[in-house]
N, C-alpha and C. Protein backbone atom coordinates (compact mmCIF):
# COMPACT_ATOMS: atom_id res chain seq x y z
N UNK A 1 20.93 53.84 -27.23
CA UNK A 1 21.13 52.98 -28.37
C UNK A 1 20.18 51.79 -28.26
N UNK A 2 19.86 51.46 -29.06
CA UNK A 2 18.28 50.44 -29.22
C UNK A 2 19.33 49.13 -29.45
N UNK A 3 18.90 47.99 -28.61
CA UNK A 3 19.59 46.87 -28.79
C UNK A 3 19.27 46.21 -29.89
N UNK A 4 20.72 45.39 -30.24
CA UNK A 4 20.53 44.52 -31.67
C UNK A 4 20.97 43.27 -31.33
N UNK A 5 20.01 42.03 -31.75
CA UNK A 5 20.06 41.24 -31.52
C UNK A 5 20.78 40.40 -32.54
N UNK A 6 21.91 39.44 -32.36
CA UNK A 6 22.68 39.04 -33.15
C UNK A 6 21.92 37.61 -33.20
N UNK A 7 22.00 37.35 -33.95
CA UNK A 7 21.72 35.44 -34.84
C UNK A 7 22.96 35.05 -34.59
N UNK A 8 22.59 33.44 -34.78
CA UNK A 8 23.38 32.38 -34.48
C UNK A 8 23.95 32.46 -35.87
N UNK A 9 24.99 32.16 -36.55
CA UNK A 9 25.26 32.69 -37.89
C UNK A 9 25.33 30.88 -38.05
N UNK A 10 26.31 29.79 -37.34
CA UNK A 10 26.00 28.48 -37.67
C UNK A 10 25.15 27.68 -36.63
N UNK A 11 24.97 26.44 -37.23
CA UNK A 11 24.24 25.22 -36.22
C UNK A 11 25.30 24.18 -35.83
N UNK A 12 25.31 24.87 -34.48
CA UNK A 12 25.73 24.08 -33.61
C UNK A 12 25.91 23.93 -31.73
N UNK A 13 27.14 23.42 -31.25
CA UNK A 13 26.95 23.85 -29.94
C UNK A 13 27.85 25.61 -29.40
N UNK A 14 27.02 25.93 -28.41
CA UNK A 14 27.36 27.13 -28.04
C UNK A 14 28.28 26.77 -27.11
N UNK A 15 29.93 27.51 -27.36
CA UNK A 15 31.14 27.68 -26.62
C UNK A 15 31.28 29.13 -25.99
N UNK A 16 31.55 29.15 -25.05
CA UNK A 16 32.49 30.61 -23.95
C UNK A 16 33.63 30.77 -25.03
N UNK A 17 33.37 32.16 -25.51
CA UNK A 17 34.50 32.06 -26.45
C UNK A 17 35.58 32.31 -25.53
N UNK A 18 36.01 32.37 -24.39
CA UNK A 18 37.02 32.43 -23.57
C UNK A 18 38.00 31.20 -23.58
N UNK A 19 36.86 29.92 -24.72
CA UNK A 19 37.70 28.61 -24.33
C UNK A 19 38.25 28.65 -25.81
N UNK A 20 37.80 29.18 -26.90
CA UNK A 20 38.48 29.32 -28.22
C UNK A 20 40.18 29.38 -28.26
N UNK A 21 40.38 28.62 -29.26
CA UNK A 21 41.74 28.28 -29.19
C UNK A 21 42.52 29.20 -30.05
N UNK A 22 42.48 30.02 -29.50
CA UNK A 22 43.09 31.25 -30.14
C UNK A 22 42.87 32.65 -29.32
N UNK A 23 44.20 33.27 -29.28
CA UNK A 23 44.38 34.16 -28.28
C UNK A 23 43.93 35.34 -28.55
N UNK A 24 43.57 35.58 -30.02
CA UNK A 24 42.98 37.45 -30.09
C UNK A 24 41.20 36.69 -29.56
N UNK A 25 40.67 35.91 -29.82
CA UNK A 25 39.48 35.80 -29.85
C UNK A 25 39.17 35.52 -28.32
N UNK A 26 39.95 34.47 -27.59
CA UNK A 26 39.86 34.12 -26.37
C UNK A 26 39.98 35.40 -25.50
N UNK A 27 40.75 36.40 -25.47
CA UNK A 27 41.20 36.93 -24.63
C UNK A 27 40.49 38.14 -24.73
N UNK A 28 38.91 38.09 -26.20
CA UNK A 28 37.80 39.29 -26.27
C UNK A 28 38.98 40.67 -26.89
N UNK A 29 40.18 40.50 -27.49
CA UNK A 29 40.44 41.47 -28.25
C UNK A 29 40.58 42.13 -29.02
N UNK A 30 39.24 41.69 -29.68
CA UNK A 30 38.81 42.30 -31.07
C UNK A 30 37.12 42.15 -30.48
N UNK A 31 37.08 42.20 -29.30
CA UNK A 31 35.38 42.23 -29.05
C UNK A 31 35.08 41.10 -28.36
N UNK A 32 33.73 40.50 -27.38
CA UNK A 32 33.09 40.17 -26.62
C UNK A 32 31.93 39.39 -27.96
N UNK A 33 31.85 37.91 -27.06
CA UNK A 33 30.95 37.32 -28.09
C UNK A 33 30.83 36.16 -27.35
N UNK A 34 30.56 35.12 -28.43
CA UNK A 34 30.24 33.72 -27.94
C UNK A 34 31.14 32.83 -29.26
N UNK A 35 31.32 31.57 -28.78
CA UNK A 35 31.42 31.01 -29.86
C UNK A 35 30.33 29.55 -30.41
N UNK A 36 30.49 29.17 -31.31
CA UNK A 36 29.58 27.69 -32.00
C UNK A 36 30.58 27.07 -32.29
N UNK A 37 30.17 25.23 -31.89
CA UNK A 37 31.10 24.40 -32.64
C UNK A 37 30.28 23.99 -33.21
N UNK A 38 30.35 24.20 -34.89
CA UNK A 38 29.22 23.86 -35.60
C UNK A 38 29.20 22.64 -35.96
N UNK A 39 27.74 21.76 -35.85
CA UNK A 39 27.59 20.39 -36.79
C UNK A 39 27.97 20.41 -38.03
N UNK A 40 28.55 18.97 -37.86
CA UNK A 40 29.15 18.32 -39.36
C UNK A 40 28.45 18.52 -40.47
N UNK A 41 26.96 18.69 -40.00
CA UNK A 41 25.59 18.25 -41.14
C UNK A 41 24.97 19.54 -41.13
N UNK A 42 24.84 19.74 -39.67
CA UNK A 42 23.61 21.07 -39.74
C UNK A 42 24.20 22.27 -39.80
N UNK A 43 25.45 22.25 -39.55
CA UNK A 43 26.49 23.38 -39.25
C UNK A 43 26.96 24.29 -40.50
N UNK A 44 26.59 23.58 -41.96
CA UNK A 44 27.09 23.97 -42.88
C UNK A 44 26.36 24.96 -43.79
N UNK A 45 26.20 26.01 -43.66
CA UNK A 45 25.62 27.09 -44.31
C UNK A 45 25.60 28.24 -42.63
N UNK A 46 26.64 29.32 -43.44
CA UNK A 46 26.62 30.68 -41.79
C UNK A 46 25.60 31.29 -42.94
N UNK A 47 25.28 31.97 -41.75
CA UNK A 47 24.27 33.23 -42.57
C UNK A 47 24.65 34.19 -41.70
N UNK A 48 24.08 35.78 -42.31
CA UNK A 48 24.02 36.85 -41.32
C UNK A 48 23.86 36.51 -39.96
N UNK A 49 24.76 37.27 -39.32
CA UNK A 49 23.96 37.64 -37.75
C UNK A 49 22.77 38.81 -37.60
N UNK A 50 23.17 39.81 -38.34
CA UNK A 50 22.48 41.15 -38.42
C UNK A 50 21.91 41.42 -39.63
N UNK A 51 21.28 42.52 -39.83
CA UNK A 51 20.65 43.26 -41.18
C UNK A 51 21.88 44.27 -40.80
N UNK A 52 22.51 44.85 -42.15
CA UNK A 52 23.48 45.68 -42.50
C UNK A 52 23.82 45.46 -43.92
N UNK A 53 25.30 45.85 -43.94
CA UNK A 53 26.05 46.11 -44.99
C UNK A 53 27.42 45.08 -44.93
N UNK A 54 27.36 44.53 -46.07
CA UNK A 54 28.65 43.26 -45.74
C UNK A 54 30.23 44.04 -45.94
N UNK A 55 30.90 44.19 -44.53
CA UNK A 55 32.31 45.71 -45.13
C UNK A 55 33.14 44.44 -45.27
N UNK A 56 33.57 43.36 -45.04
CA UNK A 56 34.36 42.90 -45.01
C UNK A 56 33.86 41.05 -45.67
N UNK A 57 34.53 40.71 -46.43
CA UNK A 57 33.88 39.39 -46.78
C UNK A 57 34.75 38.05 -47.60
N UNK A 58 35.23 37.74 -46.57
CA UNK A 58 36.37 36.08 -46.87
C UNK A 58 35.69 35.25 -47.03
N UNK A 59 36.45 34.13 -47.77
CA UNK A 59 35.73 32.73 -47.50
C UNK A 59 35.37 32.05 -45.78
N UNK A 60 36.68 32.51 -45.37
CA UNK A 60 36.69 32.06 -43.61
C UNK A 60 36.01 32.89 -42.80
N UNK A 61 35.73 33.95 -43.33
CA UNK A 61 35.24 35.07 -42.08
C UNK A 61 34.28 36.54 -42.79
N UNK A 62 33.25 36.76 -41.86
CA UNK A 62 32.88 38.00 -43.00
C UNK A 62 32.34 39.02 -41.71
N UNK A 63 32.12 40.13 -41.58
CA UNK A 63 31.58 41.73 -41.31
C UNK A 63 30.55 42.09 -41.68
N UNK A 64 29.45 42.06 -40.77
CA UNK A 64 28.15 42.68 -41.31
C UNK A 64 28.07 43.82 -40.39
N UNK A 65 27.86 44.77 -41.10
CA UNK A 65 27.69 46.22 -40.33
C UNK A 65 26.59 46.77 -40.13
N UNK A 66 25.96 47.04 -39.37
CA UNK A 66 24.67 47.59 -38.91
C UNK A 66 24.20 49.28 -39.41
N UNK A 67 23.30 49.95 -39.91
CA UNK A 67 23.17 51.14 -40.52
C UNK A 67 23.52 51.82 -38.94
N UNK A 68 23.60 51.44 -37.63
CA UNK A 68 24.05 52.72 -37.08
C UNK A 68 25.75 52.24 -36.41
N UNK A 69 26.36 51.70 -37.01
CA UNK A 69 27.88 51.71 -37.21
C UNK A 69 28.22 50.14 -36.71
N UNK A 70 27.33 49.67 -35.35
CA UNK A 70 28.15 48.51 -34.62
C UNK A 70 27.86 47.34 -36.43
N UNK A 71 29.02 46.64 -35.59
CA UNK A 71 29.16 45.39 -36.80
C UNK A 71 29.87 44.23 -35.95
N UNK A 72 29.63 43.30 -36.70
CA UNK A 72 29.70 41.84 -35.88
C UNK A 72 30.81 40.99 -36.81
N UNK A 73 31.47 39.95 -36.30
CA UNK A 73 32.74 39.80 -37.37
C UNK A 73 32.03 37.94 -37.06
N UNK A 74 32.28 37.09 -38.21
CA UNK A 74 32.09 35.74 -37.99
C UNK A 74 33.12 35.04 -38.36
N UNK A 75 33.96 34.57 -38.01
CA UNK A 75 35.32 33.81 -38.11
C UNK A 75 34.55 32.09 -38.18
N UNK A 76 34.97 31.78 -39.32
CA UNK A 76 34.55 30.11 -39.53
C UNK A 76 35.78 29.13 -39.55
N UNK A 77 36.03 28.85 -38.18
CA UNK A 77 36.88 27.94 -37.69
C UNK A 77 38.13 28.75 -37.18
N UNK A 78 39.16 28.09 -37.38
CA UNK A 78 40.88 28.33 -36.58
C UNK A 78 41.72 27.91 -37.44
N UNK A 79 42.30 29.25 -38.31
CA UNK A 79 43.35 29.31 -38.53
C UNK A 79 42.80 28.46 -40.01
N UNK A 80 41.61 28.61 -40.67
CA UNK A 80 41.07 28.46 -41.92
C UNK A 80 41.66 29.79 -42.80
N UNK A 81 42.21 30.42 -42.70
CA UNK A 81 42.45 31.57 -43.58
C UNK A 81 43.60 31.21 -44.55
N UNK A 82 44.17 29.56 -44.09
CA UNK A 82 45.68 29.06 -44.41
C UNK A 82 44.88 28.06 -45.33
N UNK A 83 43.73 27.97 -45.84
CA UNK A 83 42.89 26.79 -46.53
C UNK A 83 42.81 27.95 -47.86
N UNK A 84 43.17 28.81 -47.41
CA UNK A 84 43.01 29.59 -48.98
C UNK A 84 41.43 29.71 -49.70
N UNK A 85 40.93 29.46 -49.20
CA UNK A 85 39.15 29.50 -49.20
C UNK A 85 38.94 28.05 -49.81
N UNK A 86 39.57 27.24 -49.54
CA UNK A 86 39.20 25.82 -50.71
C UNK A 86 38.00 25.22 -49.45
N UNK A 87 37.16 24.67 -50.04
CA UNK A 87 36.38 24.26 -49.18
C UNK A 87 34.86 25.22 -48.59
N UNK A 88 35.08 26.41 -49.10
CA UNK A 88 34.18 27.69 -48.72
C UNK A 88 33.21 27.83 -49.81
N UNK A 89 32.52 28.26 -50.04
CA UNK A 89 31.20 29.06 -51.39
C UNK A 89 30.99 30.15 -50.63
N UNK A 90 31.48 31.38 -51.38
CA UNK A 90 30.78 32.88 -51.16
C UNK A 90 29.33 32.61 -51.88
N UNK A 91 28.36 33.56 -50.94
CA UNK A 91 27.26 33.50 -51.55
C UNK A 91 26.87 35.17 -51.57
N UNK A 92 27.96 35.89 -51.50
CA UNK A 92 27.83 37.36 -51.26
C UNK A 92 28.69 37.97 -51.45
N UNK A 93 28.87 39.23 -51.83
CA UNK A 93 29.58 40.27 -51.89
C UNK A 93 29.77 41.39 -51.11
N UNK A 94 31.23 41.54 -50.68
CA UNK A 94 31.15 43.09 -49.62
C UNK A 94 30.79 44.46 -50.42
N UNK A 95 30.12 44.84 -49.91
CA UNK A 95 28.92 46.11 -49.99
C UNK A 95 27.89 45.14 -49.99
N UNK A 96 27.25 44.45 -50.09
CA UNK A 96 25.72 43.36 -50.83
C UNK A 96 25.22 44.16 -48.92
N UNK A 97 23.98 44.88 -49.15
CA UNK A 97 23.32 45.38 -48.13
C UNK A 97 22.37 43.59 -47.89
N UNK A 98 22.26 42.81 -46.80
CA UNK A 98 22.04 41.71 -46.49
C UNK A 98 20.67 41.99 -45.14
N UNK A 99 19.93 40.72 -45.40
CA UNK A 99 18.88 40.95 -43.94
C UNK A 99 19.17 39.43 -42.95
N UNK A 100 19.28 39.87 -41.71
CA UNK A 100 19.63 38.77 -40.94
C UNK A 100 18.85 37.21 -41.69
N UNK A 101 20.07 36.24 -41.22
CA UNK A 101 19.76 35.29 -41.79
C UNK A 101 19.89 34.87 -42.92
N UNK A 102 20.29 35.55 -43.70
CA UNK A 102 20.76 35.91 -45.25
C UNK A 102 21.58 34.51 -45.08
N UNK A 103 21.94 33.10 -46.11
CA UNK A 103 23.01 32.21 -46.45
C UNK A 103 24.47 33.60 -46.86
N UNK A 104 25.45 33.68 -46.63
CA UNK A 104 26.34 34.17 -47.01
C UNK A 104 27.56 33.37 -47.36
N UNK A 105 27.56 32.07 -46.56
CA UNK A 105 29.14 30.90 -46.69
C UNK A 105 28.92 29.64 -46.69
N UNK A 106 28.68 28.70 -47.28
CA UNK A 106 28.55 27.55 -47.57
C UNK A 106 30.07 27.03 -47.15
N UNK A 107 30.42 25.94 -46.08
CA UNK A 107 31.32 25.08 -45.87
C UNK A 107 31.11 23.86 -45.54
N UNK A 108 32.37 22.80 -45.07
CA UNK A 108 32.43 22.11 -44.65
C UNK A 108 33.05 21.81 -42.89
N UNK A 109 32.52 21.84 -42.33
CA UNK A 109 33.55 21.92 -40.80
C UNK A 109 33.90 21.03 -40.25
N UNK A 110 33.41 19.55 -40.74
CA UNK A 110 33.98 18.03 -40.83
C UNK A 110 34.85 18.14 -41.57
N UNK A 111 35.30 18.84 -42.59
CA UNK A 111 36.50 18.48 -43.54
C UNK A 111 37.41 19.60 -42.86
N UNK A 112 37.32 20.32 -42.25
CA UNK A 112 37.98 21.62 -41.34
C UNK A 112 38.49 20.54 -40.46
N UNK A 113 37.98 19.89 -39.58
CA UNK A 113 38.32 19.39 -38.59
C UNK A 113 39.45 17.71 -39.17
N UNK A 114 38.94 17.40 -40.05
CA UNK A 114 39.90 16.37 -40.36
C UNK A 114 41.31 16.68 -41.35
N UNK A 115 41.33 18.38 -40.96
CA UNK A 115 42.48 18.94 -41.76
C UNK A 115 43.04 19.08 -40.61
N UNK A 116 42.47 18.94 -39.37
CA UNK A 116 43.53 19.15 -38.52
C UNK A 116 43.27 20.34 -37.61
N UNK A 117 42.27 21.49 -37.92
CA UNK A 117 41.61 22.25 -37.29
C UNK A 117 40.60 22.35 -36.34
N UNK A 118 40.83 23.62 -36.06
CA UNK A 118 39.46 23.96 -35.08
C UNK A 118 38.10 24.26 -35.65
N UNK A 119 37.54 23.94 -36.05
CA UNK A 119 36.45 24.41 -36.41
C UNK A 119 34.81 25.65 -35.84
N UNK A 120 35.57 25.66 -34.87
CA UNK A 120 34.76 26.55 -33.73
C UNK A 120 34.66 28.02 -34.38
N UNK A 121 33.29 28.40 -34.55
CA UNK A 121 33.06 29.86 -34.79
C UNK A 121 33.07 31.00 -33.96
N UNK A 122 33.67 31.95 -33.51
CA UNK A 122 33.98 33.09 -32.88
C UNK A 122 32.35 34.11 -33.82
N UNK A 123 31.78 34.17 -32.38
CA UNK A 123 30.94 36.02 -33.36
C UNK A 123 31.08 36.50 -32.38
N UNK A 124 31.37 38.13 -33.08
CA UNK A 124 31.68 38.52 -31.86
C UNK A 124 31.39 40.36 -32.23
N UNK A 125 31.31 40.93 -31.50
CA UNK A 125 30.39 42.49 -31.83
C UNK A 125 31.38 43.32 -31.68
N UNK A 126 31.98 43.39 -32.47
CA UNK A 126 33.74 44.28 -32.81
C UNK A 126 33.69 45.50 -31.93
N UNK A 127 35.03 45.56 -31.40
CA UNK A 127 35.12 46.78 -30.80
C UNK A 127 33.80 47.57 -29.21
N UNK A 128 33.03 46.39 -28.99
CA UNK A 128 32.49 46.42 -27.65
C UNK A 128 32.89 46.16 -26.56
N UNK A 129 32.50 46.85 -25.43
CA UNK A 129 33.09 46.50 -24.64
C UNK A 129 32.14 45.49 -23.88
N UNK A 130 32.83 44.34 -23.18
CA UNK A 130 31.97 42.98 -22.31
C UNK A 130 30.66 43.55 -21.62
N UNK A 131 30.27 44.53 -21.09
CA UNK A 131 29.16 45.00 -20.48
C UNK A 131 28.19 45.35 -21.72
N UNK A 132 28.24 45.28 -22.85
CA UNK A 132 27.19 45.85 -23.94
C UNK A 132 26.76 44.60 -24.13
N UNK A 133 26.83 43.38 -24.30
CA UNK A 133 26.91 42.04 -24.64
C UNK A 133 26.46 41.45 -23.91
N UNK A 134 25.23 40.47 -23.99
CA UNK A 134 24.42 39.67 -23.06
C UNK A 134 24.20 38.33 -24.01
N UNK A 135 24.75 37.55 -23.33
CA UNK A 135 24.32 36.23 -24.46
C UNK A 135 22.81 35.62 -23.70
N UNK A 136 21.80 35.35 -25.10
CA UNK A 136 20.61 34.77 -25.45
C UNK A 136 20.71 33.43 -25.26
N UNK A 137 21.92 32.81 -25.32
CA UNK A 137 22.31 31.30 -25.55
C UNK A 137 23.08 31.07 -24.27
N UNK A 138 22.62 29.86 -23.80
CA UNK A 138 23.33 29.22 -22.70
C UNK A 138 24.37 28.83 -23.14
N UNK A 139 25.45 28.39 -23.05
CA UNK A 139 27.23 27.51 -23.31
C UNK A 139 26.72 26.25 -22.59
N UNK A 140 27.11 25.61 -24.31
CA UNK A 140 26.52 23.61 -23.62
C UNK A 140 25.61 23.91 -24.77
N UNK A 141 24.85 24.43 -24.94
CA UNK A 141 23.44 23.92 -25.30
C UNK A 141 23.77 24.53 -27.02
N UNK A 142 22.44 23.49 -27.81
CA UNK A 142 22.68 23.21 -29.14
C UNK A 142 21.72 24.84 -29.65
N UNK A 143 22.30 25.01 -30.95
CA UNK A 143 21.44 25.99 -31.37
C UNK A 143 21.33 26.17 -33.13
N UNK A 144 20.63 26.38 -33.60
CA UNK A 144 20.06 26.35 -35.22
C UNK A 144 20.42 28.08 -35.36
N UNK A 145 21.14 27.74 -36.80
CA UNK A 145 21.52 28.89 -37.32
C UNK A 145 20.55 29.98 -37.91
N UNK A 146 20.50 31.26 -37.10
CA UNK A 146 18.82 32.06 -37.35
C UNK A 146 18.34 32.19 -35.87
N UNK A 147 19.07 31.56 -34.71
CA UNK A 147 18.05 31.81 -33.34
C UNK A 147 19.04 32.68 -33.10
N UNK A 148 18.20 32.99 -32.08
CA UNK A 148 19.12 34.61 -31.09
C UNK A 148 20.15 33.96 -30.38
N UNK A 149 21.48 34.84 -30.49
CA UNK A 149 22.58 34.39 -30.04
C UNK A 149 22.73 35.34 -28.69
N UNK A 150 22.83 36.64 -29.50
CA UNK A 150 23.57 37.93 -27.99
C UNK A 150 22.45 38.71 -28.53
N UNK A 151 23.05 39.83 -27.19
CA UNK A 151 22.01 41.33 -27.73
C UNK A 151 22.87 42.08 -27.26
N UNK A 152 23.06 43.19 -28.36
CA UNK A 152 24.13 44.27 -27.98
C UNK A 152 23.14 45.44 -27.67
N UNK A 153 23.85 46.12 -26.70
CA UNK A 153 23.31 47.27 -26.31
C UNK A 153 22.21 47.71 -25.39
């Protein structure tokens, strides 16, 4: 299998998603990844991680699927799914075939965070197991949405 390199989907700092405050994501059981705590300023526009097919697509979270099956899930913040998308801009549609880097979600993650949330992004390469997954990005260090995050495979 030819490795795929996942994008940073926001701008910000790179977290161990092991420290994510939330137990399906922390504990890698829905997949192996990294997380971003995205800037207030720079943080606001996710885009693709991958070139694929969008299967799944919330205001808080979206699925880009790769033409040979793996797909990557982007969760925008903790426990945003209870915001009812207020605060979100879709800039896409599930099926919309997308090329990495693509804008797909316009938010706010300063107004996430002064609701009382986490704002921390989970990506993460669904259904892999921790040995397919090599993160590109150190934990600590800042990163612009569009640089190489992981590489699967």
């Amino acid at each position: 299998m030819t490795a795929l390199t996942v994008l940073a989907p926001v701008s910000g700092t790179v977290v161990d998603v092991s420290d994510v405050d939330d137990p399906v994501f922390s504990a890698g059981l829905v997949g192996p990844g990294l997380a971003i705590e995205p800037d207030g300023v720079q943080g606001t526009e996710a885009v693709a991680p991958i070139t694929g097919t969008i299967v799944k697509l919330h205001p808080h979270a979206f699925v880009v699927q790769h033409d040979d099956g793996r797909a990557v899930l982007v969760h925008l913040g903790i426990d945003t799914v209870k915001l009812g998308g207020e605060g979100f801009t879709t800039h896409a549609s599930e099926g919309d075939v997308v090329q990495r880097g693509t804008v797909l979600v316009s938010w706010d993650p300063a107004a996430v965070r002064e609701g009382g949330r986490s704002a921390v992004c989970p990506v993460v390469a669904l259904e892999a197991k921790p040995d397919d997954v090599d993160s590109l990005a150190l934990v600590g260090t800042t990163i612009t949405h569009g640089e190489d995050l992981l590489t699967w495979g």
